[in-house]
PDB file of N, CA and C in Angstrom:
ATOM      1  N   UNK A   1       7.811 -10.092 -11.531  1.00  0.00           N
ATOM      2  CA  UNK A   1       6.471  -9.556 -11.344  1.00  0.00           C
ATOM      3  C   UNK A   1       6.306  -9.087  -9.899  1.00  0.00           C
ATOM      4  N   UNK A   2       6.664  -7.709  -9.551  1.00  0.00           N
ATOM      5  CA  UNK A   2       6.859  -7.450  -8.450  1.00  0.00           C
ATOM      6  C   UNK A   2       4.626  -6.934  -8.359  1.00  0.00           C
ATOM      7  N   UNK A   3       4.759  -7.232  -6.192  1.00  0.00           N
ATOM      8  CA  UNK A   3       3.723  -6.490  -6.204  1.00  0.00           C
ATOM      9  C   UNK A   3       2.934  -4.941  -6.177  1.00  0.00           C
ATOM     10  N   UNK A   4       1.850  -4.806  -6.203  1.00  0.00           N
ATOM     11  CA  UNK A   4       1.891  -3.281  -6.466  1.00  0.00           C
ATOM     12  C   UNK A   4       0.540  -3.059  -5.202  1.00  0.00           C
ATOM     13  N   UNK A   5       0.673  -1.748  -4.818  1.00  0.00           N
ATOM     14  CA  UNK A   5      -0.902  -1.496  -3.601  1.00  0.00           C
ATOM     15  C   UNK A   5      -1.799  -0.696  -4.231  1.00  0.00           C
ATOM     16  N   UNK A   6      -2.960  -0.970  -4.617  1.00  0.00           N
ATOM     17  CA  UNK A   6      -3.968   0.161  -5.341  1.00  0.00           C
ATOM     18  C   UNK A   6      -4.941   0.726  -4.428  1.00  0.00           C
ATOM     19  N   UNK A   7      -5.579   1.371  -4.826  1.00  0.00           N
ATOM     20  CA  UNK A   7      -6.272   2.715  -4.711  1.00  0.00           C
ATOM     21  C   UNK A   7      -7.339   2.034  -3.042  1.00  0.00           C
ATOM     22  N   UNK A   8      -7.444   0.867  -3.030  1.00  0.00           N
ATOM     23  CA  UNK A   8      -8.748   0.366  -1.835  1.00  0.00           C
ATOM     24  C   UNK A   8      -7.853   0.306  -0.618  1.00  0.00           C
ATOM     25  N   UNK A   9      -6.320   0.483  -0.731  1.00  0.00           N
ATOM     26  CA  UNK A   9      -5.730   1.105   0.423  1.00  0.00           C
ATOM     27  C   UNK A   9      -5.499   2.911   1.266  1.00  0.00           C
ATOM     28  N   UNK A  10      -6.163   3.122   0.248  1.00  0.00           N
ATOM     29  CA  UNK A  10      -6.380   4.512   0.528  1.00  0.00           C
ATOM     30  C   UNK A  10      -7.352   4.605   1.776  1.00  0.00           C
ATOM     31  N   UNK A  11      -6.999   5.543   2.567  1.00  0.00           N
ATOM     32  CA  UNK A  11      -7.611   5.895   3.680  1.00  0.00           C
ATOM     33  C   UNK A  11      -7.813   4.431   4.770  1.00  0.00           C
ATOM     34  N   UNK A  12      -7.629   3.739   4.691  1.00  0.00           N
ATOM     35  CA  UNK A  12      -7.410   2.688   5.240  1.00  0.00           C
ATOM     36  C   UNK A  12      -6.279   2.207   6.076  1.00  0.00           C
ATOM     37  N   UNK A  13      -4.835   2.047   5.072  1.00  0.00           N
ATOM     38  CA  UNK A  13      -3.608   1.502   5.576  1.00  0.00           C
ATOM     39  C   UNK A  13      -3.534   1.188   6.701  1.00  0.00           C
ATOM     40  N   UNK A  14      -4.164  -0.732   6.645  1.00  0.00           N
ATOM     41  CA  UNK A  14      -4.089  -0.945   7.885  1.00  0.00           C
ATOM     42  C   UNK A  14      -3.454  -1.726   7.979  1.00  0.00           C
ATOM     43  N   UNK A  15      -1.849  -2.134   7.162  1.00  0.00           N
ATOM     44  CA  UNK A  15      -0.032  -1.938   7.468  1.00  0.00           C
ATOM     45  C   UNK A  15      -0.291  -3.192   8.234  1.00  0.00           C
ATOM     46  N   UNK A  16      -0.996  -4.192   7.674  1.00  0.00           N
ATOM     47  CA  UNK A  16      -0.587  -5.497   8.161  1.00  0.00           C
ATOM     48  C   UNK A  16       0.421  -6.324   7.524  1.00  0.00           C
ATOM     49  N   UNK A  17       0.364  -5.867   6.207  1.00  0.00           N
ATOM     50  CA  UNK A  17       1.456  -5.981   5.309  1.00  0.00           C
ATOM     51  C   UNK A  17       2.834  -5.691   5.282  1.00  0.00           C
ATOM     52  N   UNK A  18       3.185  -4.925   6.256  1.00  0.00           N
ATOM     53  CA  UNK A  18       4.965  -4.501   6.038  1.00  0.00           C
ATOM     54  C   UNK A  18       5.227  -5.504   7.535  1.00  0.00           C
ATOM     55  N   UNK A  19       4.523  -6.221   7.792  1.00  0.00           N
ATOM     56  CA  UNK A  19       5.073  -6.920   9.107  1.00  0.00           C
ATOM     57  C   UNK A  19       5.398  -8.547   8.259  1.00  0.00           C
ATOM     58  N   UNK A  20       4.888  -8.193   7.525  1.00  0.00           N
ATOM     59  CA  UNK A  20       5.680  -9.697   6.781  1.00  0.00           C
ATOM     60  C   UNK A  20       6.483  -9.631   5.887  1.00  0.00           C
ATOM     61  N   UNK A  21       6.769  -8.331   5.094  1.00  0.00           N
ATOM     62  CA  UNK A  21       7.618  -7.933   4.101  1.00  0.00           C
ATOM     63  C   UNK A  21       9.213  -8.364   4.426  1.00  0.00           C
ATOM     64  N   UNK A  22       9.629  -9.403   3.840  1.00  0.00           N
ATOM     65  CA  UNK A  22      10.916  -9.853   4.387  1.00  0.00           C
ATOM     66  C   UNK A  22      11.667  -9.128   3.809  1.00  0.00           C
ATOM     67  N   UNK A  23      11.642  -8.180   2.881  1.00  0.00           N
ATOM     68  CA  UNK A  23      12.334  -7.165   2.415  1.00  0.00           C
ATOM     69  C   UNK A  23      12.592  -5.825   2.950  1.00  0.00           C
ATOM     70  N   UNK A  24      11.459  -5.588   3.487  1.00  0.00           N
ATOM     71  CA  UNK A  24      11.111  -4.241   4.245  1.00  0.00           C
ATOM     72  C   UNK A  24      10.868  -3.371   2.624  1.00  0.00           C
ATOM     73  N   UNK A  25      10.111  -3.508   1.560  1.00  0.00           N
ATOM     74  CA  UNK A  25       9.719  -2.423   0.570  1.00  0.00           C
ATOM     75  C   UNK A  25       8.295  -1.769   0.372  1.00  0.00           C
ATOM     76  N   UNK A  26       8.273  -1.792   1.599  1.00  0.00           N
ATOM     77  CA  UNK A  26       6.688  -0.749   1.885  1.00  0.00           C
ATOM     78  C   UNK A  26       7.057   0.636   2.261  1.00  0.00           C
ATOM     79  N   UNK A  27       6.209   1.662   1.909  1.00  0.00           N
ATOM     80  CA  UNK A  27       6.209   3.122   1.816  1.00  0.00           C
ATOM     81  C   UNK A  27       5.449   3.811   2.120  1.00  0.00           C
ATOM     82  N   UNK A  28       5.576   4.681   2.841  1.00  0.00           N
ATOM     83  CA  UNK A  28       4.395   4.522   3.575  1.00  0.00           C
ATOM     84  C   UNK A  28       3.976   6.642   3.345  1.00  0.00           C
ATOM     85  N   UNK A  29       2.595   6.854   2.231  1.00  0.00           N
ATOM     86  CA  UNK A  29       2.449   7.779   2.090  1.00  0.00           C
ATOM     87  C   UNK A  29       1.465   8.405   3.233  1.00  0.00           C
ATOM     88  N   UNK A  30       0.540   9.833   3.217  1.00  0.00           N
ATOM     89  CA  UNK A  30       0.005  10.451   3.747  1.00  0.00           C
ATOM     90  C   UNK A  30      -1.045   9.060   4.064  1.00  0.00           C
ATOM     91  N   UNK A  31      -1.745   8.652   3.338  1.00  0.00           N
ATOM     92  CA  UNK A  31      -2.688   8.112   3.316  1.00  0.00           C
ATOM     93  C   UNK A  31      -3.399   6.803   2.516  1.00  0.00           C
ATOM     94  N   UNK A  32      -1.610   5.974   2.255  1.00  0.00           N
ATOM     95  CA  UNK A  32      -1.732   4.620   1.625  1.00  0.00           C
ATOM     96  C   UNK A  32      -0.059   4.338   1.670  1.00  0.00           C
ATOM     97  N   UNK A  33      -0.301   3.658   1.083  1.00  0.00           N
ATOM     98  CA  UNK A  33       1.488   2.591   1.128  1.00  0.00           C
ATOM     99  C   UNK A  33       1.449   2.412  -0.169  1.00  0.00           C
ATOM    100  N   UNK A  34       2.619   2.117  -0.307  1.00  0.00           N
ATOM    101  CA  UNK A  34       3.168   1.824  -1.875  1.00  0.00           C
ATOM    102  C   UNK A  34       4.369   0.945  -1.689  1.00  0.00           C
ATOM    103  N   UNK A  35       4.673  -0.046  -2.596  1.00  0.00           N
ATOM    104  CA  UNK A  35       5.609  -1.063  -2.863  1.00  0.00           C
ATOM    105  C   UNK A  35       6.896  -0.666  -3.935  1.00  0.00           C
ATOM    106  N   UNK A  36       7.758  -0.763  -3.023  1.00  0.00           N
ATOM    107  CA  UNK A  36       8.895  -0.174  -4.220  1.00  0.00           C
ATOM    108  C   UNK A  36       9.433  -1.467  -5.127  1.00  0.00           C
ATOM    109  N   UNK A  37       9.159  -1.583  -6.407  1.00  0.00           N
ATOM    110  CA  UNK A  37       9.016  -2.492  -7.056  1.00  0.00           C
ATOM    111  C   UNK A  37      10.771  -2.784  -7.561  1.00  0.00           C
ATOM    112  N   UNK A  38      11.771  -2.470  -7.378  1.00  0.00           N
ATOM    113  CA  UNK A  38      12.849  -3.059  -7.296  1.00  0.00           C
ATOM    114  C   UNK A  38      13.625  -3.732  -6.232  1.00  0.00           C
ATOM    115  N   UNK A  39      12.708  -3.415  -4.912  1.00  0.00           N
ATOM    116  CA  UNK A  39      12.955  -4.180  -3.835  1.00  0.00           C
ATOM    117  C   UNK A  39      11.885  -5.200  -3.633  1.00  0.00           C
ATOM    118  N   UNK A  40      11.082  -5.257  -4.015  1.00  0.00           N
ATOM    119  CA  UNK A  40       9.804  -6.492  -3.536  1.00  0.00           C
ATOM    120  C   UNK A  40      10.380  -7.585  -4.764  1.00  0.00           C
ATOM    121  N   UNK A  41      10.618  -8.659  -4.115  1.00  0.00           N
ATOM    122  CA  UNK A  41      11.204 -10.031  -4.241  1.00  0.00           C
ATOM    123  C   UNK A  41      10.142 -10.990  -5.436  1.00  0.00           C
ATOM    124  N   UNK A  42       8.867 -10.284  -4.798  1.00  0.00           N
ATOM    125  CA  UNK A  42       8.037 -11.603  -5.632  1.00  0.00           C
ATOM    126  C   UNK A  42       7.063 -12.321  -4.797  1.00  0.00           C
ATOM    127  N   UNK A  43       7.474 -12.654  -3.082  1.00  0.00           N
ATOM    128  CA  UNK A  43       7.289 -13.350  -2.569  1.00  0.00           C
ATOM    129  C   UNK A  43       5.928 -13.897  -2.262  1.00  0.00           C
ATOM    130  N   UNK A  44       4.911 -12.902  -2.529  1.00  0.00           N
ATOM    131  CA  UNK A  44       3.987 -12.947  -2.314  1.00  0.00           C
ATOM    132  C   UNK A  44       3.157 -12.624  -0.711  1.00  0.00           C
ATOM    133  N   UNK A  45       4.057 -12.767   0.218  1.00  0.00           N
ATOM    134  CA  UNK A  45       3.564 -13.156   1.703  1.00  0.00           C
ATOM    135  C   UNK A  45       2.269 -12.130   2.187  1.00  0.00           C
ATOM    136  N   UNK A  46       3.235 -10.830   1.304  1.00  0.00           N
ATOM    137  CA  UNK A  46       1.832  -9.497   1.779  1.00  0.00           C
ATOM    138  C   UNK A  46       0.824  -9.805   1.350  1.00  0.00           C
ATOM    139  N   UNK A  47       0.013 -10.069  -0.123  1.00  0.00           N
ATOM    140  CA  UNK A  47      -1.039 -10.341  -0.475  1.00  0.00           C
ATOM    141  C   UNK A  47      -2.422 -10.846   0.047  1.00  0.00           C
ATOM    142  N   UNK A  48      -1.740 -11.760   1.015  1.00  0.00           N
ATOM    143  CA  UNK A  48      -3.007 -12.740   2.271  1.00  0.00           C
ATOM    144  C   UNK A  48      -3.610 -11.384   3.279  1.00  0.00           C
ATOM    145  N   UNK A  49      -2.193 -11.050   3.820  1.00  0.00           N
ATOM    146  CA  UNK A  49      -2.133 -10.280   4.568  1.00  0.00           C
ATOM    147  C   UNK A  49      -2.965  -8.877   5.049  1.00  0.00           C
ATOM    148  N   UNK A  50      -3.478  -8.068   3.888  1.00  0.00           N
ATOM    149  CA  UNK A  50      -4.223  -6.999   3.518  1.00  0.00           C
ATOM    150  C   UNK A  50      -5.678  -7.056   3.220  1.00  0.00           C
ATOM    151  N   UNK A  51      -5.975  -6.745   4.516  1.00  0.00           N
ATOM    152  CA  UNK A  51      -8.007  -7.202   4.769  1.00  0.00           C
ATOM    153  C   UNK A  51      -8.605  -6.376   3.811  1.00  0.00           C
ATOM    154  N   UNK A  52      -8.005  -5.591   2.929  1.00  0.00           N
ATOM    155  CA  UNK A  52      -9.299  -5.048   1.969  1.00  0.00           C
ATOM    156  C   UNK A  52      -8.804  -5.621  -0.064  1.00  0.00           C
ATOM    157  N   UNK A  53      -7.632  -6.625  -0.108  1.00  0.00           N
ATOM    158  CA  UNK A  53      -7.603  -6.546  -1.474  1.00  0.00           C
ATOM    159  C   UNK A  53      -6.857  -5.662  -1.757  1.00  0.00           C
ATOM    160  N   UNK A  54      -5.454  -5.042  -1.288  1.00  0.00           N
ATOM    161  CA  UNK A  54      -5.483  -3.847  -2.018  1.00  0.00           C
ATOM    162  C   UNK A  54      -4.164  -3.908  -2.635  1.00  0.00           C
ATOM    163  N   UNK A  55      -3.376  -5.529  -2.421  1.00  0.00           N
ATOM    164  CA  UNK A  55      -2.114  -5.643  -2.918  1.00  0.00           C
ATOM    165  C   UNK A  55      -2.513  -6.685  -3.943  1.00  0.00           C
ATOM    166  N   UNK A  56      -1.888  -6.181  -5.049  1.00  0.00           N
ATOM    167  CA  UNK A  56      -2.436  -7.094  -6.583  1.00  0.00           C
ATOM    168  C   UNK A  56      -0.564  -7.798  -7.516  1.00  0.00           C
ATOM    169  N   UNK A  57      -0.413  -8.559  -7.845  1.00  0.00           N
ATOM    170  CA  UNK A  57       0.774  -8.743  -8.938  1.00  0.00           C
ATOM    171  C   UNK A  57       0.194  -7.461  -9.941  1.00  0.00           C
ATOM    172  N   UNK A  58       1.658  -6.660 -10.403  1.00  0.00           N
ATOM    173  CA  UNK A  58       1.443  -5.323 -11.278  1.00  0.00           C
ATOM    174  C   UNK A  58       1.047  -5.999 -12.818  1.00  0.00           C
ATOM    175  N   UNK A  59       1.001  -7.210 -12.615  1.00  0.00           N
ATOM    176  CA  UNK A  59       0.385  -7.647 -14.274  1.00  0.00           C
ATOM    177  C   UNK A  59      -1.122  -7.875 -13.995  1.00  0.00           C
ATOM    178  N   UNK A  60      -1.724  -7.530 -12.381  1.00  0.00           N
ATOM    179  CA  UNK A  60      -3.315  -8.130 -12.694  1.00  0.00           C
ATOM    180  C   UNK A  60      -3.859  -6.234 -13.181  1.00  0.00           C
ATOM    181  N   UNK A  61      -5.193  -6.688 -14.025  1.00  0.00           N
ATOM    182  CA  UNK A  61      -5.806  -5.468 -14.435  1.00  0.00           C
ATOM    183  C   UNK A  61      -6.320  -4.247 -13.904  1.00  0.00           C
ATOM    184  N   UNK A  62      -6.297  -4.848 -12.104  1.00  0.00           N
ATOM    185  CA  UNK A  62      -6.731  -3.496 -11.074  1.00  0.00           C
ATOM    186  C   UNK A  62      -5.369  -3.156 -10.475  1.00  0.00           C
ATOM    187  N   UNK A  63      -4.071  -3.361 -11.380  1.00  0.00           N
ATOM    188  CA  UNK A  63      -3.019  -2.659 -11.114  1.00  0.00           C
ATOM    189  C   UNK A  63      -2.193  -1.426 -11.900  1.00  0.00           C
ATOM    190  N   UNK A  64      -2.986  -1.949 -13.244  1.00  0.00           N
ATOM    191  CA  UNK A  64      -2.318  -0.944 -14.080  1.00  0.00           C
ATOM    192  C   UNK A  64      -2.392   0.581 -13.961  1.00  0.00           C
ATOM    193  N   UNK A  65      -3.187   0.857 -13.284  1.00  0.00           N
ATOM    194  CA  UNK A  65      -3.050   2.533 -12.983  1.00  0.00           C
ATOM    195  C   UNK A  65      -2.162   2.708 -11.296  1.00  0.00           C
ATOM    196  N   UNK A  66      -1.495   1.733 -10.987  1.00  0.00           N
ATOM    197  CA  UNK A  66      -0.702   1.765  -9.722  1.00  0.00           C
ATOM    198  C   UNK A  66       0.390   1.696 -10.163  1.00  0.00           C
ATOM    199  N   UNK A  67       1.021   1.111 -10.854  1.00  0.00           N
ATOM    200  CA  UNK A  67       2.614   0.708 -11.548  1.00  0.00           C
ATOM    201  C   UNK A  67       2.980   1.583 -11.057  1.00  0.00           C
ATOM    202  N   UNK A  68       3.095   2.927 -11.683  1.00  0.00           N
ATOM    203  CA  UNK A  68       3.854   3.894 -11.828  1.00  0.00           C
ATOM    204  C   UNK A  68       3.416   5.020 -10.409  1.00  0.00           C
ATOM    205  N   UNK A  69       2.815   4.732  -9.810  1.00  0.00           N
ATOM    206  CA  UNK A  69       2.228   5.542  -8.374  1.00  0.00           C
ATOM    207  C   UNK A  69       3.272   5.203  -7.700  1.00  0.00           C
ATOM    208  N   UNK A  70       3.322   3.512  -7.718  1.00  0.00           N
ATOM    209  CA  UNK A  70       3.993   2.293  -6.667  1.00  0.00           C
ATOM    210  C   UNK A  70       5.280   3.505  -6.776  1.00  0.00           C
ATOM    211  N   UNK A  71       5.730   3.050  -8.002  1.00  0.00           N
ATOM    212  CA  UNK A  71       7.345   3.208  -8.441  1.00  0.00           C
ATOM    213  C   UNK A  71       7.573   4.740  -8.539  1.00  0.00           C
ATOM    214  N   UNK A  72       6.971   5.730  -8.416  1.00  0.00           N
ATOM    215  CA  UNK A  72       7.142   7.084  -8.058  1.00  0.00           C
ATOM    216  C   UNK A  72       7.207   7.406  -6.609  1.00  0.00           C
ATOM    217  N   UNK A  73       6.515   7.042  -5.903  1.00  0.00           N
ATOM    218  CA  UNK A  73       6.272   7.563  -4.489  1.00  0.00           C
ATOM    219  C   UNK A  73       7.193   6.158  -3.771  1.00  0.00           C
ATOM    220  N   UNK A  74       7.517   5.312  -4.176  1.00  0.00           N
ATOM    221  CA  UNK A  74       8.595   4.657  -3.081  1.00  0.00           C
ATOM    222  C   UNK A  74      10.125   4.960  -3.033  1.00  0.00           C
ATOM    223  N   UNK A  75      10.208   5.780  -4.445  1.00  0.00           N
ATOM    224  CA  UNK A  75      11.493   6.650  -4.295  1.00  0.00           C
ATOM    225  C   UNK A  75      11.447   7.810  -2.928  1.00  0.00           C
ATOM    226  N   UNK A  76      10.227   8.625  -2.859  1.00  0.00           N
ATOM    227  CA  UNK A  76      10.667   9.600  -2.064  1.00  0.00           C
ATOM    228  C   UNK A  76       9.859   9.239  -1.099  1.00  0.00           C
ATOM    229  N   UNK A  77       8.932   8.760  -0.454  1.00  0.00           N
ATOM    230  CA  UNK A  77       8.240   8.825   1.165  1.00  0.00           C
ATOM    231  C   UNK A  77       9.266   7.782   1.841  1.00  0.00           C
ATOM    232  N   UNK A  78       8.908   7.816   3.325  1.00  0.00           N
ATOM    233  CA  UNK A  78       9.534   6.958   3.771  1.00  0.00           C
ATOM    234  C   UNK A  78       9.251   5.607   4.203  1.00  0.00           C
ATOM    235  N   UNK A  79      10.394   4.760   4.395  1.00  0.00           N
ATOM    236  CA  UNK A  79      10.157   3.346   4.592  1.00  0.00           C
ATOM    237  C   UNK A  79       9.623   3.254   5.837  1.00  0.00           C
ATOM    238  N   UNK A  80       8.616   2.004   5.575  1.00  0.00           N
ATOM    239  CA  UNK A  80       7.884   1.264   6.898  1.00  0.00           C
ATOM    240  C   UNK A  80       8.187   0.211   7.109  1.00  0.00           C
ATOM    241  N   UNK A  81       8.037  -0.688   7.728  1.00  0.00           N
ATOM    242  CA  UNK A  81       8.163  -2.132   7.939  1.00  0.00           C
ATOM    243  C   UNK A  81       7.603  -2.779   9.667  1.00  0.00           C
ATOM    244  N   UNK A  82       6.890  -1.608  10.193  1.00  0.00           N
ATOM    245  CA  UNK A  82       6.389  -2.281  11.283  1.00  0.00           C
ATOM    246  C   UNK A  82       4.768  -1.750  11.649  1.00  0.00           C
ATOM    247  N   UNK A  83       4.108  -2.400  12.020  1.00  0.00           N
ATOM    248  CA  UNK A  83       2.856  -2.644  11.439  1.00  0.00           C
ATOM    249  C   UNK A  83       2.206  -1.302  12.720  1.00  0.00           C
ATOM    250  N   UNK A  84       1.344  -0.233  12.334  1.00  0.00           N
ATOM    251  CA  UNK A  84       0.377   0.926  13.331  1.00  0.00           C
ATOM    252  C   UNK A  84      -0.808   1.554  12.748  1.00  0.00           C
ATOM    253  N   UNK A  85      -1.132   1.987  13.307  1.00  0.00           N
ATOM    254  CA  UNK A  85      -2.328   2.643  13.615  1.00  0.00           C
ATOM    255  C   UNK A  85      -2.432   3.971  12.797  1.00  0.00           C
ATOM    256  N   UNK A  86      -2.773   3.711  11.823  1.00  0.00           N
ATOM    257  CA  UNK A  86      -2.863   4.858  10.654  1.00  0.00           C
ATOM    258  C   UNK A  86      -4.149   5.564  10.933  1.00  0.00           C
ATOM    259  N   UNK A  87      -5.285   4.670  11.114  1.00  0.00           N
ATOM    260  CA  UNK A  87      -6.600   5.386  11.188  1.00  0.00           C
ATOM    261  C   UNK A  87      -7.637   5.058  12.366  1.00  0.00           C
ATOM    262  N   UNK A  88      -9.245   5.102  12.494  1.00  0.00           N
ATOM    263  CA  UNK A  88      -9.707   4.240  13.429  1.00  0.00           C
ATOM    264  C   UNK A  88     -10.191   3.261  13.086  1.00  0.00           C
ATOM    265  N   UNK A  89     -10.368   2.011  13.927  1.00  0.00           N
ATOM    266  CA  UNK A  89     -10.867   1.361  13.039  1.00  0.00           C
ATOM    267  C   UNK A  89     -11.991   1.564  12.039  1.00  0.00           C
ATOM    268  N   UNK A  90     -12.460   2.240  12.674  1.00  0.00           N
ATOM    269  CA  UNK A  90     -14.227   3.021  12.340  1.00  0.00           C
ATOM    270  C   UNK A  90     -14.011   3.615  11.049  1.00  0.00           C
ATOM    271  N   UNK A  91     -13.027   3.981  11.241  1.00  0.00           N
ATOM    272  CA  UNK A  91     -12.700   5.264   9.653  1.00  0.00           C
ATOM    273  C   UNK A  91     -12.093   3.854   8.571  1.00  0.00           C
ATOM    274  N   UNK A  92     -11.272   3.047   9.083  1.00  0.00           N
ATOM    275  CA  UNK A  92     -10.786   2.195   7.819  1.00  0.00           C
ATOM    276  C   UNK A  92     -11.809   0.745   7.933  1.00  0.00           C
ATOM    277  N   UNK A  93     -12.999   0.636   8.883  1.00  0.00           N
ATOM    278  CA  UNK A  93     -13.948  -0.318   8.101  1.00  0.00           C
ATOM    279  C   UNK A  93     -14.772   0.743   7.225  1.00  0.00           C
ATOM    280  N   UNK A  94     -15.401   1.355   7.489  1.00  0.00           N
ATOM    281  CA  UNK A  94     -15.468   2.711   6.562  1.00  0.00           C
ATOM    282  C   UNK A  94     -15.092   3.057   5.040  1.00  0.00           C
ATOM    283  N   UNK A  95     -13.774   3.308   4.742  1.00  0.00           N
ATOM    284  CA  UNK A  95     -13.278   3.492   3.944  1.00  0.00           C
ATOM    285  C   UNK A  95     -12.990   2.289   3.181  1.00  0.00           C
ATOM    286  N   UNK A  96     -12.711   0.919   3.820  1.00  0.00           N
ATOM    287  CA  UNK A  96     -12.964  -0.435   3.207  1.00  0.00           C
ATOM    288  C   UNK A  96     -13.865  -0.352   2.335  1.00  0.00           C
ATOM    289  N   UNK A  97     -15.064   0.250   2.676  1.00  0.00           N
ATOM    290  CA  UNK A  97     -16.112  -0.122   1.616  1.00  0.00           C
ATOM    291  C   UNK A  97     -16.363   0.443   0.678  1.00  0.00           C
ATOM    292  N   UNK A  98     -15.310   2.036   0.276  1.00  0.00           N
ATOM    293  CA  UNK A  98     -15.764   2.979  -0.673  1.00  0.00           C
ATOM    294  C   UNK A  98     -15.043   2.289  -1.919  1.00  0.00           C
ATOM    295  N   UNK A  99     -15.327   2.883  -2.951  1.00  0.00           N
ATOM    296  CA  UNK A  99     -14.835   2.343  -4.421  1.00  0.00           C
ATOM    297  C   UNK A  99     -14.643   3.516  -4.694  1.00  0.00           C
ATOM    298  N   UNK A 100     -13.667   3.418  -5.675  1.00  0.00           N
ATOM    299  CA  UNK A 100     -13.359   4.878  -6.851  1.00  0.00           C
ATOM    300  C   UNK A 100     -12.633   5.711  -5.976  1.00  0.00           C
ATOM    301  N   UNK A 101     -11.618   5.398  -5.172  1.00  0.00           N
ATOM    302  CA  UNK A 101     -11.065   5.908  -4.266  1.00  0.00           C
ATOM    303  C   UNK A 101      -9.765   6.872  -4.439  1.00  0.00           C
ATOM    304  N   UNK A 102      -9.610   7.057  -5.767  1.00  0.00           N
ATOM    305  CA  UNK A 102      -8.676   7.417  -6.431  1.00  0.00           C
ATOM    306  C   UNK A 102      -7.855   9.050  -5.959  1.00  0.00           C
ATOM    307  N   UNK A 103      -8.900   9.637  -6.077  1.00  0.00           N
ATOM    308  CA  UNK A 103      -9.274  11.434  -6.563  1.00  0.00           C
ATOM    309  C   UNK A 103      -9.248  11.150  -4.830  1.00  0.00           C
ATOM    310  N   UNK A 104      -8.738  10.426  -3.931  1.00  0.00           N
ATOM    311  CA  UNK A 104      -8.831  10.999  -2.351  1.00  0.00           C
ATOM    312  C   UNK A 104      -7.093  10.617  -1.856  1.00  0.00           C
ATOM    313  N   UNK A 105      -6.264  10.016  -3.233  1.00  0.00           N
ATOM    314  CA  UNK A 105      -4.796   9.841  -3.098  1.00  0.00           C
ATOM    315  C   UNK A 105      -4.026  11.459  -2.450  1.00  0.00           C
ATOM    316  N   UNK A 106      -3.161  11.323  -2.118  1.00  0.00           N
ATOM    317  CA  UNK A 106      -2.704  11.905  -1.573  1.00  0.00           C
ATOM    318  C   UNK A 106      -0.786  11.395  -1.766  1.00  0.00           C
ATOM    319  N   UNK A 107      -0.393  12.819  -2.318  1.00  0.00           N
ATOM    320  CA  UNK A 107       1.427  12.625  -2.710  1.00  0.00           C
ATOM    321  C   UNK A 107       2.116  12.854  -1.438  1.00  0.00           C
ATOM    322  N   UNK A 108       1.432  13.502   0.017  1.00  0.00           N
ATOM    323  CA  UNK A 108       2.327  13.990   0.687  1.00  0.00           C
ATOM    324  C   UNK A 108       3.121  12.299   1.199  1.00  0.00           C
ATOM    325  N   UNK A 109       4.075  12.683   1.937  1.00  0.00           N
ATOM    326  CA  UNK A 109       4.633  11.272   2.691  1.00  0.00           C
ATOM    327  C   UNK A 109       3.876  11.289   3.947  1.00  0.00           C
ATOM    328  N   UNK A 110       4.370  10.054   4.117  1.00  0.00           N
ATOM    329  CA  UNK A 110       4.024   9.794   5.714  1.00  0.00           C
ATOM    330  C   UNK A 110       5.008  10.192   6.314  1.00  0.00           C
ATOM    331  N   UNK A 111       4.672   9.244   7.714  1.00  0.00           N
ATOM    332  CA  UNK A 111       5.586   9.534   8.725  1.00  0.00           C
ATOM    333  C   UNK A 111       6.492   8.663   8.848  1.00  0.00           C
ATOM    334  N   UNK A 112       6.095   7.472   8.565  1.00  0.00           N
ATOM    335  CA  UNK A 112       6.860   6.627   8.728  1.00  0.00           C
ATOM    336  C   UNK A 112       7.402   6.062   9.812  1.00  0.00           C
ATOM    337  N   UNK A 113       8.666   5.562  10.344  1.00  0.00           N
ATOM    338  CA  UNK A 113       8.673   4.746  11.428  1.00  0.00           C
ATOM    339  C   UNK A 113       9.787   5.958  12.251  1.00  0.00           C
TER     340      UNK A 113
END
């Protein structure tokens, strides 16, 4: 039961999460992260880690429209694993609070490290 990142990391990614990833399987798109689900262990460690909720086990019910996001886009963006400054804070307490965040995803990659 690998983990998966949904949609309340959008516009946010505030990548506190790949600093504990003992795997290093974070991905890091235009404007969220994604978990490549044949490298994430299980471990759980990211989950605490992510101030808005946005890393779920892919069997809880606010994951099922991520599964396949996760596992598409961690094939091609690139890997992260050290924790920056994606947005301001201003913009990701901000964006913390929007819902239905979906339709503001974004396929391009990041930058990565």
């Amino acid at each position: 039961m690998p983990y998966v990142v949904n949609q309340k990391c959008i516009k946010c990614k505030y990548t506190d999460c790949v600093e504990v990833c003992p795997v290093d399987c974070f991905y890091e798109g235009e404007n969220m992260l994604v978990i490549h689900p044949d490298e994430c262990i299980d471990c759980g460690v990211c989950e605490p880690e992510c101030p808005v909720e946005a890393i779920t086990p892919d069997t809880d019910d606010t994951a099922k429209d991520w599964v396949e996001i996760n596992k598409k886009f961690s094939e091609t963006w690139p890997n992260i694993s050290k924790k920056k400054q994606s947005y301001s804070k201003e913009e990701q307490d901000k964006m913390a609070k929007e819902e239905n965040k979906k339709e503001l995803f974004s396929e391009k990659p990041g930058k990565g490290e």
